[in-house]
C-alpha atoms as a PDB file:
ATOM      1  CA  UNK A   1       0.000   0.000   0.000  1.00  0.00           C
ATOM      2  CA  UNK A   2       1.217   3.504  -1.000  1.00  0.00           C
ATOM      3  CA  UNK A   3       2.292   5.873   2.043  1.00  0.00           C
ATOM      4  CA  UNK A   4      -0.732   8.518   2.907  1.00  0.00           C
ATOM      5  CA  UNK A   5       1.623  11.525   2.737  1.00  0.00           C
ATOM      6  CA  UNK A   6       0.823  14.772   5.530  1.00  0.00           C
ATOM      7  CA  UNK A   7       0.190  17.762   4.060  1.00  0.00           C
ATOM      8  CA  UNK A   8       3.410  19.024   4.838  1.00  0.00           C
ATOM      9  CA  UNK A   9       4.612  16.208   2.630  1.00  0.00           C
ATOM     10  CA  UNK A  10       2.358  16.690  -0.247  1.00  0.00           C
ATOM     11  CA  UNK A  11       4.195  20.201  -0.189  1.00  0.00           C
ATOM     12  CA  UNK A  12       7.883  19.011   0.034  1.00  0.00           C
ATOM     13  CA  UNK A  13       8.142  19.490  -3.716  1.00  0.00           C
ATOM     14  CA  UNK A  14       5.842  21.888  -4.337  1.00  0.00           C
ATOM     15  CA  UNK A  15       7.581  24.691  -4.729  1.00  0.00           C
ATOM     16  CA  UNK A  16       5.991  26.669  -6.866  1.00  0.00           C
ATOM     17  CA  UNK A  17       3.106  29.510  -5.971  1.00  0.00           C
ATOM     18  CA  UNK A  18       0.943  28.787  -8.844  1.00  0.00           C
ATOM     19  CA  UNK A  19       1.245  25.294  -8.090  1.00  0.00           C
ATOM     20  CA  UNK A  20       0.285  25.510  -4.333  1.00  0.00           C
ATOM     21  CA  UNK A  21      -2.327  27.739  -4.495  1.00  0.00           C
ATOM     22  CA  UNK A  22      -3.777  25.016  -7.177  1.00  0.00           C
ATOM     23  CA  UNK A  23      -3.355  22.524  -3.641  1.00  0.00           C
ATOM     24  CA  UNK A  24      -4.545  24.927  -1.264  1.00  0.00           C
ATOM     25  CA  UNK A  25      -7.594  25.917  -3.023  1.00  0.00           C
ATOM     26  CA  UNK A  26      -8.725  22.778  -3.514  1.00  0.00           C
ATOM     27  CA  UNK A  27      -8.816  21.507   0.099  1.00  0.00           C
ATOM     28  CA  UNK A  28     -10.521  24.513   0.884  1.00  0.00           C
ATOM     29  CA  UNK A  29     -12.935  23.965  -1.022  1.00  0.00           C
ATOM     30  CA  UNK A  30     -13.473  20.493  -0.112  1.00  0.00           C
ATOM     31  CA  UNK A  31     -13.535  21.765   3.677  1.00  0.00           C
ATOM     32  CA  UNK A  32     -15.353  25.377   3.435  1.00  0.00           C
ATOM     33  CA  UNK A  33     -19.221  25.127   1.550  1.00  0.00           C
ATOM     34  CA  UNK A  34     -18.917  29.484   1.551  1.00  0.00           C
ATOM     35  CA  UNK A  35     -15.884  29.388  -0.707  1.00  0.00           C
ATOM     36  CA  UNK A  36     -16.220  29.501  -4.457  1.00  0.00           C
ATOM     37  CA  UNK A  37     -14.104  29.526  -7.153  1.00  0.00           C
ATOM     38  CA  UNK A  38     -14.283  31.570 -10.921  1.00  0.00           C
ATOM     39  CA  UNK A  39     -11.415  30.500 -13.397  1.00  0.00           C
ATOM     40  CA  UNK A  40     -10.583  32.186 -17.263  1.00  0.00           C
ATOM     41  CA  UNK A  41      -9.134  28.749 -18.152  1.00  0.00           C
ATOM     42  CA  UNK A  42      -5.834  29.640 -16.359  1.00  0.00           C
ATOM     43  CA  UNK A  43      -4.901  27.095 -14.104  1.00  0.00           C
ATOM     44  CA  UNK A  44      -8.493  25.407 -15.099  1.00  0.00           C
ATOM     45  CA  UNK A  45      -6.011  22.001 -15.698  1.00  0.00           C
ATOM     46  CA  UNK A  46      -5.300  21.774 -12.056  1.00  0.00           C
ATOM     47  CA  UNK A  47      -8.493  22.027 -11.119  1.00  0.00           C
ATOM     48  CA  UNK A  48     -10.457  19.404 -12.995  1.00  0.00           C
ATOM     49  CA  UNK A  49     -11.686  16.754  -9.625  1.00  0.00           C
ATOM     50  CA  UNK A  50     -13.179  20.119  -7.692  1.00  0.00           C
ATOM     51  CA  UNK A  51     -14.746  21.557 -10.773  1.00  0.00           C
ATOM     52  CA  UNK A  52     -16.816  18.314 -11.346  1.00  0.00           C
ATOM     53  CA  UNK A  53     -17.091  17.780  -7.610  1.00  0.00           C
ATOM     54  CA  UNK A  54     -18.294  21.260  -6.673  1.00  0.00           C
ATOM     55  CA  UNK A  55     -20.340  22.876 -10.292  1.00  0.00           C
ATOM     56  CA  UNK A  56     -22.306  25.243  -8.620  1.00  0.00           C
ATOM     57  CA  UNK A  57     -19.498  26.608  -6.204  1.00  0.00           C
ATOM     58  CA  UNK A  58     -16.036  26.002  -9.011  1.00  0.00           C
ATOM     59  CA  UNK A  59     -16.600  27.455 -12.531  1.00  0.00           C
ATOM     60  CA  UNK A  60     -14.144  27.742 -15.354  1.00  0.00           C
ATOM     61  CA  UNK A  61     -16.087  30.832 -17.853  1.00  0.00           C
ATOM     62  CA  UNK A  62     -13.028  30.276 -20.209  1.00  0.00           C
ATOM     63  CA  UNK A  63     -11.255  33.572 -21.877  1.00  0.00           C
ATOM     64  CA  UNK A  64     -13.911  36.162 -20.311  1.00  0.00           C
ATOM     65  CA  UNK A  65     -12.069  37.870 -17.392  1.00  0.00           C
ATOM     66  CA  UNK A  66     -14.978  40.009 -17.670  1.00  0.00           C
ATOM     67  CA  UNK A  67     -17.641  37.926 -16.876  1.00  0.00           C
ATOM     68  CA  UNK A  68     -15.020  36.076 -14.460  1.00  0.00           C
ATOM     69  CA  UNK A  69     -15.227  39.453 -12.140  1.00  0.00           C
ATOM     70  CA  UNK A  70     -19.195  39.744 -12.279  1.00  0.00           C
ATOM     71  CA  UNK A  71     -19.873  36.300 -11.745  1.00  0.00           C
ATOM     72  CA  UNK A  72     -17.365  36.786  -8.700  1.00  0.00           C
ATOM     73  CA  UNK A  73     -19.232  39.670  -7.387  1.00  0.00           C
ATOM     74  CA  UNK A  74     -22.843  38.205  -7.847  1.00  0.00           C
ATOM     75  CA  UNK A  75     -21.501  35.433  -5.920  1.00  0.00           C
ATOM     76  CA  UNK A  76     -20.459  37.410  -3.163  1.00  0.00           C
ATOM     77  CA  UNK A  77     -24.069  38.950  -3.272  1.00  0.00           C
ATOM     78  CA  UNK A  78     -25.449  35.526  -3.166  1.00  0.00           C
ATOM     79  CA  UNK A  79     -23.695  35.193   0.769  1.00  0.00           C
ATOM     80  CA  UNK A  80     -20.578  33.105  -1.260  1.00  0.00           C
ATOM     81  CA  UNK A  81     -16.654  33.781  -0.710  1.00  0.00           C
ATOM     82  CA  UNK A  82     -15.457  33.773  -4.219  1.00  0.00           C
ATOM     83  CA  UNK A  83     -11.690  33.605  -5.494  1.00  0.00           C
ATOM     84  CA  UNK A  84     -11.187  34.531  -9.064  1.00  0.00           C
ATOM     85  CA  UNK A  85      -7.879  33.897 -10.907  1.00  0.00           C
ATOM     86  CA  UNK A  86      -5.951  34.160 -13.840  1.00  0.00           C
ATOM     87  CA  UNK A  87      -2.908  36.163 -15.358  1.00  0.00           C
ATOM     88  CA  UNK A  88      -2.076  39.453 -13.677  1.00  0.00           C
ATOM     89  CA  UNK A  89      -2.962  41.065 -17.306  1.00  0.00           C
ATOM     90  CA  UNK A  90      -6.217  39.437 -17.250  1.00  0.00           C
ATOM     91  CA  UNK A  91      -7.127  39.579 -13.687  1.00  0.00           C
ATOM     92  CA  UNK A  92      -6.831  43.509 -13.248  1.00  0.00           C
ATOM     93  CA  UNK A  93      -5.997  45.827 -16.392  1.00  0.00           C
ATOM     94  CA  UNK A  94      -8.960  43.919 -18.373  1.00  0.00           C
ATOM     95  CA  UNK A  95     -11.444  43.838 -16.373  1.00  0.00           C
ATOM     96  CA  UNK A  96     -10.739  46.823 -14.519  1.00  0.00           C
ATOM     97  CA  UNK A  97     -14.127  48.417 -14.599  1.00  0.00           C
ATOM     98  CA  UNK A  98     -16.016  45.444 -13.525  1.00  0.00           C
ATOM     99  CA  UNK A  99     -13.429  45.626 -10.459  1.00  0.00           C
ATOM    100  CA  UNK A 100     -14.568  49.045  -9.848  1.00  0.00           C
ATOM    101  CA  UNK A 101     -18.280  48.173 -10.301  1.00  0.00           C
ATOM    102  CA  UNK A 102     -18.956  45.077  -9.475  1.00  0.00           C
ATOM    103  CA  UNK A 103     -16.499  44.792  -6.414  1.00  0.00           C
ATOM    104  CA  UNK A 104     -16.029  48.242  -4.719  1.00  0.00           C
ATOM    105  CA  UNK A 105     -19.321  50.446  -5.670  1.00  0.00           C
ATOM    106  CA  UNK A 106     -20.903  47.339  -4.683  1.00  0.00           C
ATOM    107  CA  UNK A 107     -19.696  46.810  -1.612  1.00  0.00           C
ATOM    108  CA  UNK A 108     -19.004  43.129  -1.594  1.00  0.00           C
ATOM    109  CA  UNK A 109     -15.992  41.019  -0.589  1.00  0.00           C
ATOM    110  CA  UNK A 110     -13.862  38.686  -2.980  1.00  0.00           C
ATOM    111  CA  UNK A 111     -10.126  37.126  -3.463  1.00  0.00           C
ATOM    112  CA  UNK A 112      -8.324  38.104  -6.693  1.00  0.00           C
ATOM    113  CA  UNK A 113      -5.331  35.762  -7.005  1.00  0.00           C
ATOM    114  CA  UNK A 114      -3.011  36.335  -9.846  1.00  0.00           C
ATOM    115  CA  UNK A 115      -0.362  34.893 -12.276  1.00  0.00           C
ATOM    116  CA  UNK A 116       2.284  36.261 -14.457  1.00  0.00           C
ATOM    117  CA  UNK A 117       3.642  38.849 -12.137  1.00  0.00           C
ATOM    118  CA  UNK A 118       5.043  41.504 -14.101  1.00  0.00           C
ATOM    119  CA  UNK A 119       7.308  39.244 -16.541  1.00  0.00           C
ATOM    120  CA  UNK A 120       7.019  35.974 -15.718  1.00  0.00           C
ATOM    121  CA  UNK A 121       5.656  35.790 -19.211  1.00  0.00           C
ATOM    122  CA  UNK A 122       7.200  38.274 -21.184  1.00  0.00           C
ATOM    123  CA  UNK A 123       8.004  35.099 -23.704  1.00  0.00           C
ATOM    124  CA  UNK A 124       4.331  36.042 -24.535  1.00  0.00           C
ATOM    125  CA  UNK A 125       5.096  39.205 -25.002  1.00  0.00           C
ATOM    126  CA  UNK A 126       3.127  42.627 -23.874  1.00  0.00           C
ATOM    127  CA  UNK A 127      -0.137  41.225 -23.044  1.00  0.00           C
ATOM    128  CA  UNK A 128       0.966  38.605 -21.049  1.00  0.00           C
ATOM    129  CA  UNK A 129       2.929  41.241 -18.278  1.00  0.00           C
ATOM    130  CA  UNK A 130       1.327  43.475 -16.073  1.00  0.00           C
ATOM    131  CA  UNK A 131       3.818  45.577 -13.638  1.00  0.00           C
ATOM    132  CA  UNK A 132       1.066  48.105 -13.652  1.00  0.00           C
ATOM    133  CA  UNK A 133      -1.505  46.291 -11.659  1.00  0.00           C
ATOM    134  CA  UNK A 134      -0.787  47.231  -8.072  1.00  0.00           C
ATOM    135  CA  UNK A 135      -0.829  50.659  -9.069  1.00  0.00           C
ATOM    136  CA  UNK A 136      -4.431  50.399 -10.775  1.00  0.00           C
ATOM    137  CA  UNK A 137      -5.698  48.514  -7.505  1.00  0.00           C
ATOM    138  CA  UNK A 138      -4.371  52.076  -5.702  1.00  0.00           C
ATOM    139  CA  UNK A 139      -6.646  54.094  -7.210  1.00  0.00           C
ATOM    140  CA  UNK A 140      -9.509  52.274  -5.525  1.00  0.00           C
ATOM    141  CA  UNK A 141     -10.559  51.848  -1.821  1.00  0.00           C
ATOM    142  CA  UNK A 142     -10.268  48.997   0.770  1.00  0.00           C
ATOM    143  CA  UNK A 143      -7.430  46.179  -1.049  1.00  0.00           C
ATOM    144  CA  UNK A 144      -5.621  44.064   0.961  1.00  0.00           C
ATOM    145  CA  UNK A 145      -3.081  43.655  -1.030  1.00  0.00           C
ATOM    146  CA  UNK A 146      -0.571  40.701  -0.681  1.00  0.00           C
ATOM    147  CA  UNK A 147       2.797  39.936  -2.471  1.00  0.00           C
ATOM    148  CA  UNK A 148       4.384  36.754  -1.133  1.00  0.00           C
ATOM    149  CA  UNK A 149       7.709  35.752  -1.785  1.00  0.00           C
ATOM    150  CA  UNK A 150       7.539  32.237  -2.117  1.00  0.00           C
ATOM    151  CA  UNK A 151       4.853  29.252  -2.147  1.00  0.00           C
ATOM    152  CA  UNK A 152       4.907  29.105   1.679  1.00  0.00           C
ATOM    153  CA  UNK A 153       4.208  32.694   1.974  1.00  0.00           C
ATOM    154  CA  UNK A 154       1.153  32.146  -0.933  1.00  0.00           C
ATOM    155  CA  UNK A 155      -0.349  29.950   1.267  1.00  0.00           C
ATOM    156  CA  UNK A 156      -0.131  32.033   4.244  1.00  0.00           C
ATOM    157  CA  UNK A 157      -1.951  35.066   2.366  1.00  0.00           C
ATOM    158  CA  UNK A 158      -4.489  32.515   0.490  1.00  0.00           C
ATOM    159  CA  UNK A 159      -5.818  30.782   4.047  1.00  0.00           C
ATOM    160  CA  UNK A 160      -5.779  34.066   5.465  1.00  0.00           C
ATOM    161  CA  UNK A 161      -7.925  36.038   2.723  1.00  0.00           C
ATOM    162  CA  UNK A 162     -10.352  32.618   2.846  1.00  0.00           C
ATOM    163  CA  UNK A 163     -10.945  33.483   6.660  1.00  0.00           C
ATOM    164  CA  UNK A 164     -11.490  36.893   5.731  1.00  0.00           C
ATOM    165  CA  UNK A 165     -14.457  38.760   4.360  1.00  0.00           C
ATOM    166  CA  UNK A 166     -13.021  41.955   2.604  1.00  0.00           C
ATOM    167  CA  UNK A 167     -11.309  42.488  -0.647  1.00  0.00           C
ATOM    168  CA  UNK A 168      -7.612  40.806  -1.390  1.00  0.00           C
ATOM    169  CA  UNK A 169      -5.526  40.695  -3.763  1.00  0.00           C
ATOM    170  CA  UNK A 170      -3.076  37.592  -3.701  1.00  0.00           C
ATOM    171  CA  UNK A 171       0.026  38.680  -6.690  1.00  0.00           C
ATOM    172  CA  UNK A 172       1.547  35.205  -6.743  1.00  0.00           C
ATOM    173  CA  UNK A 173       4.687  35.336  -9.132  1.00  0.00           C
ATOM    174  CA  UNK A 174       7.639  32.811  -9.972  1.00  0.00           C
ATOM    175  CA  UNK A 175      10.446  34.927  -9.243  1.00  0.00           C
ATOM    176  CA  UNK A 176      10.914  33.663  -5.342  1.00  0.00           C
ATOM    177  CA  UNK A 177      12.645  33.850  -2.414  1.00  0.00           C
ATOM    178  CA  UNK A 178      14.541  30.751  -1.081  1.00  0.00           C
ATOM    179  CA  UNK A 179      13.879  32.284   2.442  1.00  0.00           C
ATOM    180  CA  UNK A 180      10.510  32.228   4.003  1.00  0.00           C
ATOM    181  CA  UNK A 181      10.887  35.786   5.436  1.00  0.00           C
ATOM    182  CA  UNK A 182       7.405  35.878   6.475  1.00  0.00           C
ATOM    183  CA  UNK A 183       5.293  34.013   9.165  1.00  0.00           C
ATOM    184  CA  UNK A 184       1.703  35.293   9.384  1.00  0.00           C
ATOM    185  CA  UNK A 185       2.735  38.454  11.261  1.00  0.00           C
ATOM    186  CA  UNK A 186       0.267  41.377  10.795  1.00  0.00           C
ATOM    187  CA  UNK A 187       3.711  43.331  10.361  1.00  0.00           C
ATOM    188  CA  UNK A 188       6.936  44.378   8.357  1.00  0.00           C
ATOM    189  CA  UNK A 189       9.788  41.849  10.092  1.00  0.00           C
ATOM    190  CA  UNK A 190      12.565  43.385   9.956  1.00  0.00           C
ATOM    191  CA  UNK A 191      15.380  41.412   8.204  1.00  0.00           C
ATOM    192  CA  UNK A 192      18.367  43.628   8.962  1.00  0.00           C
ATOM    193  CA  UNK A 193      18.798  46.439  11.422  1.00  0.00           C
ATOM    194  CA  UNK A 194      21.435  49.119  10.959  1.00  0.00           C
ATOM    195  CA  UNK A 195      21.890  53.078  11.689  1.00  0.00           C
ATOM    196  CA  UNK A 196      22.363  54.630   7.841  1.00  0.00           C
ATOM    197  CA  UNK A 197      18.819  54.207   6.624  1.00  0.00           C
ATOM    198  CA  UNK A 198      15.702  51.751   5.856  1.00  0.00           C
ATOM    199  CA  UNK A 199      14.952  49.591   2.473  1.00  0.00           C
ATOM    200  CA  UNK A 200      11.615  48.124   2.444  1.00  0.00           C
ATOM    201  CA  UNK A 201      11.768  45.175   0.216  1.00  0.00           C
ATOM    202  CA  UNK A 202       8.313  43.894  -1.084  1.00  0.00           C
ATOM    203  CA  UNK A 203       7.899  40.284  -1.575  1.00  0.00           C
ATOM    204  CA  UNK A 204      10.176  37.905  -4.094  1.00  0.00           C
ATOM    205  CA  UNK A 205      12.971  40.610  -4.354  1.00  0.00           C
ATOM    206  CA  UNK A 206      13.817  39.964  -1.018  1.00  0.00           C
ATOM    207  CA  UNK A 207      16.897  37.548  -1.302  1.00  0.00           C
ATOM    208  CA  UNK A 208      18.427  39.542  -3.586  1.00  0.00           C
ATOM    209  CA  UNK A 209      18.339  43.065  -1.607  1.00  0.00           C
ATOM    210  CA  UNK A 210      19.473  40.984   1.281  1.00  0.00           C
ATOM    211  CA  UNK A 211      22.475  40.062  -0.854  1.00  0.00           C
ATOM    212  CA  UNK A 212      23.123  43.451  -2.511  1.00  0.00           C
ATOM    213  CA  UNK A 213      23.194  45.139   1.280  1.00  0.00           C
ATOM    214  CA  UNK A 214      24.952  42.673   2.838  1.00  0.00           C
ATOM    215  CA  UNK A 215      27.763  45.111   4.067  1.00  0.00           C
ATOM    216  CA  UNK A 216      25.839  48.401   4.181  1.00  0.00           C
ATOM    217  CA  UNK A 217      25.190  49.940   7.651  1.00  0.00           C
ATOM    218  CA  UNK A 218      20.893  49.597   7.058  1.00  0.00           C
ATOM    219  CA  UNK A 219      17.678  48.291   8.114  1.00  0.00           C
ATOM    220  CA  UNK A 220      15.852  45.946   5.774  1.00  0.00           C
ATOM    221  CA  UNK A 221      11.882  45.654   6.388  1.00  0.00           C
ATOM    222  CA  UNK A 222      10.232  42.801   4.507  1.00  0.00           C
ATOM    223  CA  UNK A 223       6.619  43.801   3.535  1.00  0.00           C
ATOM    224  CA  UNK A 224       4.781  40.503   2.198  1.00  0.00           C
ATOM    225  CA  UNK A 225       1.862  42.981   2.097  1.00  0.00           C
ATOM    226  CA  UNK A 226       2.066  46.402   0.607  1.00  0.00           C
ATOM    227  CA  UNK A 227      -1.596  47.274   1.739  1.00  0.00           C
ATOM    228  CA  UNK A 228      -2.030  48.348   4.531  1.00  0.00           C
ATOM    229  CA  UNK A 229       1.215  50.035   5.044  1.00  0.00           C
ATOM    230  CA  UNK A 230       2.660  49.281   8.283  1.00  0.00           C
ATOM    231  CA  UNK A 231       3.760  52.984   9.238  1.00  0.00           C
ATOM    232  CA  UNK A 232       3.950  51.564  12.974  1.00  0.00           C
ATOM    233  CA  UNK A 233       7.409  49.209  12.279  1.00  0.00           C
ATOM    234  CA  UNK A 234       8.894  51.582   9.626  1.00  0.00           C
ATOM    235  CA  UNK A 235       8.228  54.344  12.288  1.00  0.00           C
ATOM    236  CA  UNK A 236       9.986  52.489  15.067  1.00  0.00           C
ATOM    237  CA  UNK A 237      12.657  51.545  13.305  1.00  0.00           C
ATOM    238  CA  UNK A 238      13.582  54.399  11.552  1.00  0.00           C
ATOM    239  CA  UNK A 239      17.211  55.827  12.543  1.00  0.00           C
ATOM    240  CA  UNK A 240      17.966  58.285   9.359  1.00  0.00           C
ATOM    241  CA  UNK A 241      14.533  58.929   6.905  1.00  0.00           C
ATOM    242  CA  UNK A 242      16.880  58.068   4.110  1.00  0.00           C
ATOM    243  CA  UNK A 243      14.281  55.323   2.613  1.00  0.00           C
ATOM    244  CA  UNK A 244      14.419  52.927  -0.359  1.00  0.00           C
ATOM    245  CA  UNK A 245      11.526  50.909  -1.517  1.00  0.00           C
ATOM    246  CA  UNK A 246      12.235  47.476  -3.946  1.00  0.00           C
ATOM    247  CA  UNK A 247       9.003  46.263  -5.897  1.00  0.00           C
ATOM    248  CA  UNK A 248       8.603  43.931  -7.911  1.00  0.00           C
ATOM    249  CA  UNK A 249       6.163  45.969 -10.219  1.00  0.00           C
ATOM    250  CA  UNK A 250       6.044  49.369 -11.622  1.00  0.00           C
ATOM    251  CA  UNK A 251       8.542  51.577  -9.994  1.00  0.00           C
ATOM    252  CA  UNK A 252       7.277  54.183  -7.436  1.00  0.00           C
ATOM    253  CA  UNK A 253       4.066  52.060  -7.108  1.00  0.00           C
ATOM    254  CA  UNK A 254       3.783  52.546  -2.976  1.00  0.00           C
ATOM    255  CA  UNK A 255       6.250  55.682  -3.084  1.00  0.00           C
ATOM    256  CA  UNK A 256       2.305  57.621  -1.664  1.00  0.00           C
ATOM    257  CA  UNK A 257       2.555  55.354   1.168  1.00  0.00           C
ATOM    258  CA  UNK A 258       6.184  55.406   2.540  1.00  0.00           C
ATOM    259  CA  UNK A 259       6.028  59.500   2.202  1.00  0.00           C
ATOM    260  CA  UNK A 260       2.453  59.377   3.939  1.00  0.00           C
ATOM    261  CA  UNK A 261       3.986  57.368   6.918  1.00  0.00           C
ATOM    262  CA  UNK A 262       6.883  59.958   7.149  1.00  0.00           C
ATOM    263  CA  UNK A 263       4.702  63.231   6.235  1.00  0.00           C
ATOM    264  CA  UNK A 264       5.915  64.522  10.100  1.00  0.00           C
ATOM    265  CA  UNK A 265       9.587  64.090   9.167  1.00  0.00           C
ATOM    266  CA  UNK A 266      11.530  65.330   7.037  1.00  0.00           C
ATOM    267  CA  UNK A 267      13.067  62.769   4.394  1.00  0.00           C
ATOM    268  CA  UNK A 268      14.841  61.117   1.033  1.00  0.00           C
ATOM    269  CA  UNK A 269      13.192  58.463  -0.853  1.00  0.00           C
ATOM    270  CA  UNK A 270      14.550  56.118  -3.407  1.00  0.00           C
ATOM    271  CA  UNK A 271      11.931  54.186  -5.370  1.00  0.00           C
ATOM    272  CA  UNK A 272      13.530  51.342  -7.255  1.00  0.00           C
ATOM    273  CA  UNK A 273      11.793  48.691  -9.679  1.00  0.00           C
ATOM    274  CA  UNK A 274       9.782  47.895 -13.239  1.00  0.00           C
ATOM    275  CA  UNK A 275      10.676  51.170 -15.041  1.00  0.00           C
ATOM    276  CA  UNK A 276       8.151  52.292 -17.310  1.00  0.00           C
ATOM    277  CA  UNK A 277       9.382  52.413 -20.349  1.00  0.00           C
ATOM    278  CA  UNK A 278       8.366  49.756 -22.343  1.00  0.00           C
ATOM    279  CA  UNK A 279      11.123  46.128 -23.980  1.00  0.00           C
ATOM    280  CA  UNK A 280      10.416  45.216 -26.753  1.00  0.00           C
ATOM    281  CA  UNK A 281      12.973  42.345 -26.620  1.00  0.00           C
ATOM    282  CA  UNK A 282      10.870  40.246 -24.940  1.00  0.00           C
ATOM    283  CA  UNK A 283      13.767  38.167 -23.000  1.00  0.00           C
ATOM    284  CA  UNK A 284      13.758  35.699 -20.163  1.00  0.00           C
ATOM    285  CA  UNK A 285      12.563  37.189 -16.783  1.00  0.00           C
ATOM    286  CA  UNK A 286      16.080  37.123 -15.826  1.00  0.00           C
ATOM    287  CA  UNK A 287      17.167  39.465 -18.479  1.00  0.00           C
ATOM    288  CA  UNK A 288      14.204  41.795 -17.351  1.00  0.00           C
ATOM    289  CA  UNK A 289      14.968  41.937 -13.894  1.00  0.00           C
ATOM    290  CA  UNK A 290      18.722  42.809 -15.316  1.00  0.00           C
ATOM    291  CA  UNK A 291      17.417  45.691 -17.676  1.00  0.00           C
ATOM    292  CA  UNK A 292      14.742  47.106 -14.811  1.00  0.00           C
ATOM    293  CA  UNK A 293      17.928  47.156 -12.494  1.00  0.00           C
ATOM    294  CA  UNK A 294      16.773  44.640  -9.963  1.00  0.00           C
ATOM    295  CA  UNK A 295      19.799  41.972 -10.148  1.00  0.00           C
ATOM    296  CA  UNK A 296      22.051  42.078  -6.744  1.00  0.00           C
ATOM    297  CA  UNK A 297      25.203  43.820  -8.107  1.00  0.00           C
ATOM    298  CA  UNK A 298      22.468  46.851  -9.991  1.00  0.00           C
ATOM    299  CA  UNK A 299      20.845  47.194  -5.928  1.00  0.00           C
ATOM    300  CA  UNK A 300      24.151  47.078  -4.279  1.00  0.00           C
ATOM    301  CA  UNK A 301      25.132  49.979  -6.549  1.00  0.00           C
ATOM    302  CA  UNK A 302      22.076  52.311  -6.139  1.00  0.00           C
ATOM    303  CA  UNK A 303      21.893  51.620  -2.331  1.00  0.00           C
ATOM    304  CA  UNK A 304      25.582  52.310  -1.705  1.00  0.00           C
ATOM    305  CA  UNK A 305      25.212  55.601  -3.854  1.00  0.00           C
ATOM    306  CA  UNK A 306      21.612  56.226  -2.548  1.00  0.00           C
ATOM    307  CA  UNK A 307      23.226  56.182   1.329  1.00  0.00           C
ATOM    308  CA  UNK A 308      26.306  57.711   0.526  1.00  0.00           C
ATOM    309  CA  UNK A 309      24.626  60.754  -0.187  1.00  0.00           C
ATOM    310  CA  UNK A 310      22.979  62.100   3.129  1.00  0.00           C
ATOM    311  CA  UNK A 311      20.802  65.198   3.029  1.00  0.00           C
ATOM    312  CA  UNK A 312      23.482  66.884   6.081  1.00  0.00           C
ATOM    313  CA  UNK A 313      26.325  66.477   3.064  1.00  0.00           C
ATOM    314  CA  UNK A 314      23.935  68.550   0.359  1.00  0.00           C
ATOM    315  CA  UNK A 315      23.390  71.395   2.686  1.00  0.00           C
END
């Protein structure tokens, strides 16, 4: 008779987010009648037993991320807890107004859980990356929004947005952390303390800013969440307000936030990730996070200048 593996060792080699939210989802479904489920055929594959099990709770609409958000919402109206997922692309920049509708002028709670990141695909080219979705979710009110830097982490945020009744949004990405810098806290944990200044690294850039300020005098806050802003661990940690932010999405995305927590006190910021201007070379992810400046030896050289240059040396 085959071994009946824990849960724990289901996950051993299951390293991936996509692939463990796939895992998670499932079982909470099996276990919670209130959660639902609306797939755009992303990820559909993995989801084929619960989809026959559950019809009326797990529904695959196929390419219409439109209808994928209003079916969410309705089922939130009907007293459901709906997920909805696909490609970061899909998910928010093309259905945007049926976010804005259907979710928020509504009222009504759901779980958006994303692929793609910003470049996981950009072998598919422009449609398929999205570094511009966090900042669309900014413009409206009330996201939770969560960027976890490895599967362990995705699970964490997942189990905690299925216990929740609000709106989430779960960015789940393939570019990882090795570390699990993040267990459940409701706050930043700081990674690094250090008299010269702060970095706040979001999510899966994490073990390479670690690397890049290995030697540098600094604190390093990891935020697994971006929203809320936890102004209460940046505040008391804070030795200079010289601040750098990493994201792993358009650069200057939470830049409102970090000067909002410090809008008593004087300070420098340094916003650092997906520039804005557009490659058209499609490339690996590797070679993106390269060209956007995010490898280790790129950080270590915009921190060390960044810190170098105090505001008491310009005056």
């Amino acid at each position: 008779m085959d071994k009946v593996l824990t849960w724990e060792e289901r996950f051993a080699d299951i390293n991936a987010m996509r692939q463990r939210f796939a895992l998670v989802m499932s079982e909470l479904i099996e276990k919670n009648p209130s959660l639902a489920l609306v797939l755009a055929d992303i990820t559909a594959e993995r989801f084929t037993n619960i989809i026959s099990a559950y019809p009326d709770r797990v529904v695959n609409v196929g390419i219409r991320e439109q209808l994928m958000i209003d079916i969410a919402a309705g089922m939130s109206l009907a007293g459901l807890r709906p997920f909805a997922h696909t490609f970061s692309s899909f998910l928010i920049e093309r259905p945007f107004e049926q976010i804005k509708i259907g979710l928020n002028h509504q009222q009504v709670g759901a779980v958006l859980v994303s692929a793609g990141a910003s470049y996981d695909l950009a072998v598919d080219g422009r449609t398929h990356q999205s570094p511009a979705d966090v900042a669309l979710l900014n413009t409206l009110e009330d996201w939770k929004i969560m960027i976890p830097g490895n599967a362990k982490e995705a699970e964490h945020a997942i189990r905690k947005a299925a216990d929740d009744t609000g709106l989430y949004y779960i960015r789940l990405s393939t570019e990882t952390n090795m570390a699990t810098y993040w267990q459940e806290e409701d706050a930043f944990s700081v990674l690094k303390s250090g008299t010269r200044g702060t970095i706040v690294s979001v999510g899966p850039v994490t073990d390479r800013v670690m690397a890049a300020c290995a030697e540098l005098d600094i604190t390093v806050l990891y935020a697994p969440f971006i929203s809320p802003f936890d102004t209460e661990t940046l505040l008391r940690t804070l030795t200079v307000p010289d601040i750098v932010i990493v994201e792993p999405y358009l650069v200057g995305t939470s830049s409102f936030r970090v000067s909002n927590a410090l809008k008593q006190i004087p300070h420098r910021l340094l916003a650092l990730g997906v520039q804005q201007k557009e490659l058209r070379n499609f490339g690996t992810p590797e070679e993106h996070i390269r060209a956007h400046g995010l490898d280790v030896l790129s950080l270590r050289k915009q921190f060390t200048t960044f810190f170098d240059h105090r505001i008491d040396q310009v005056r």
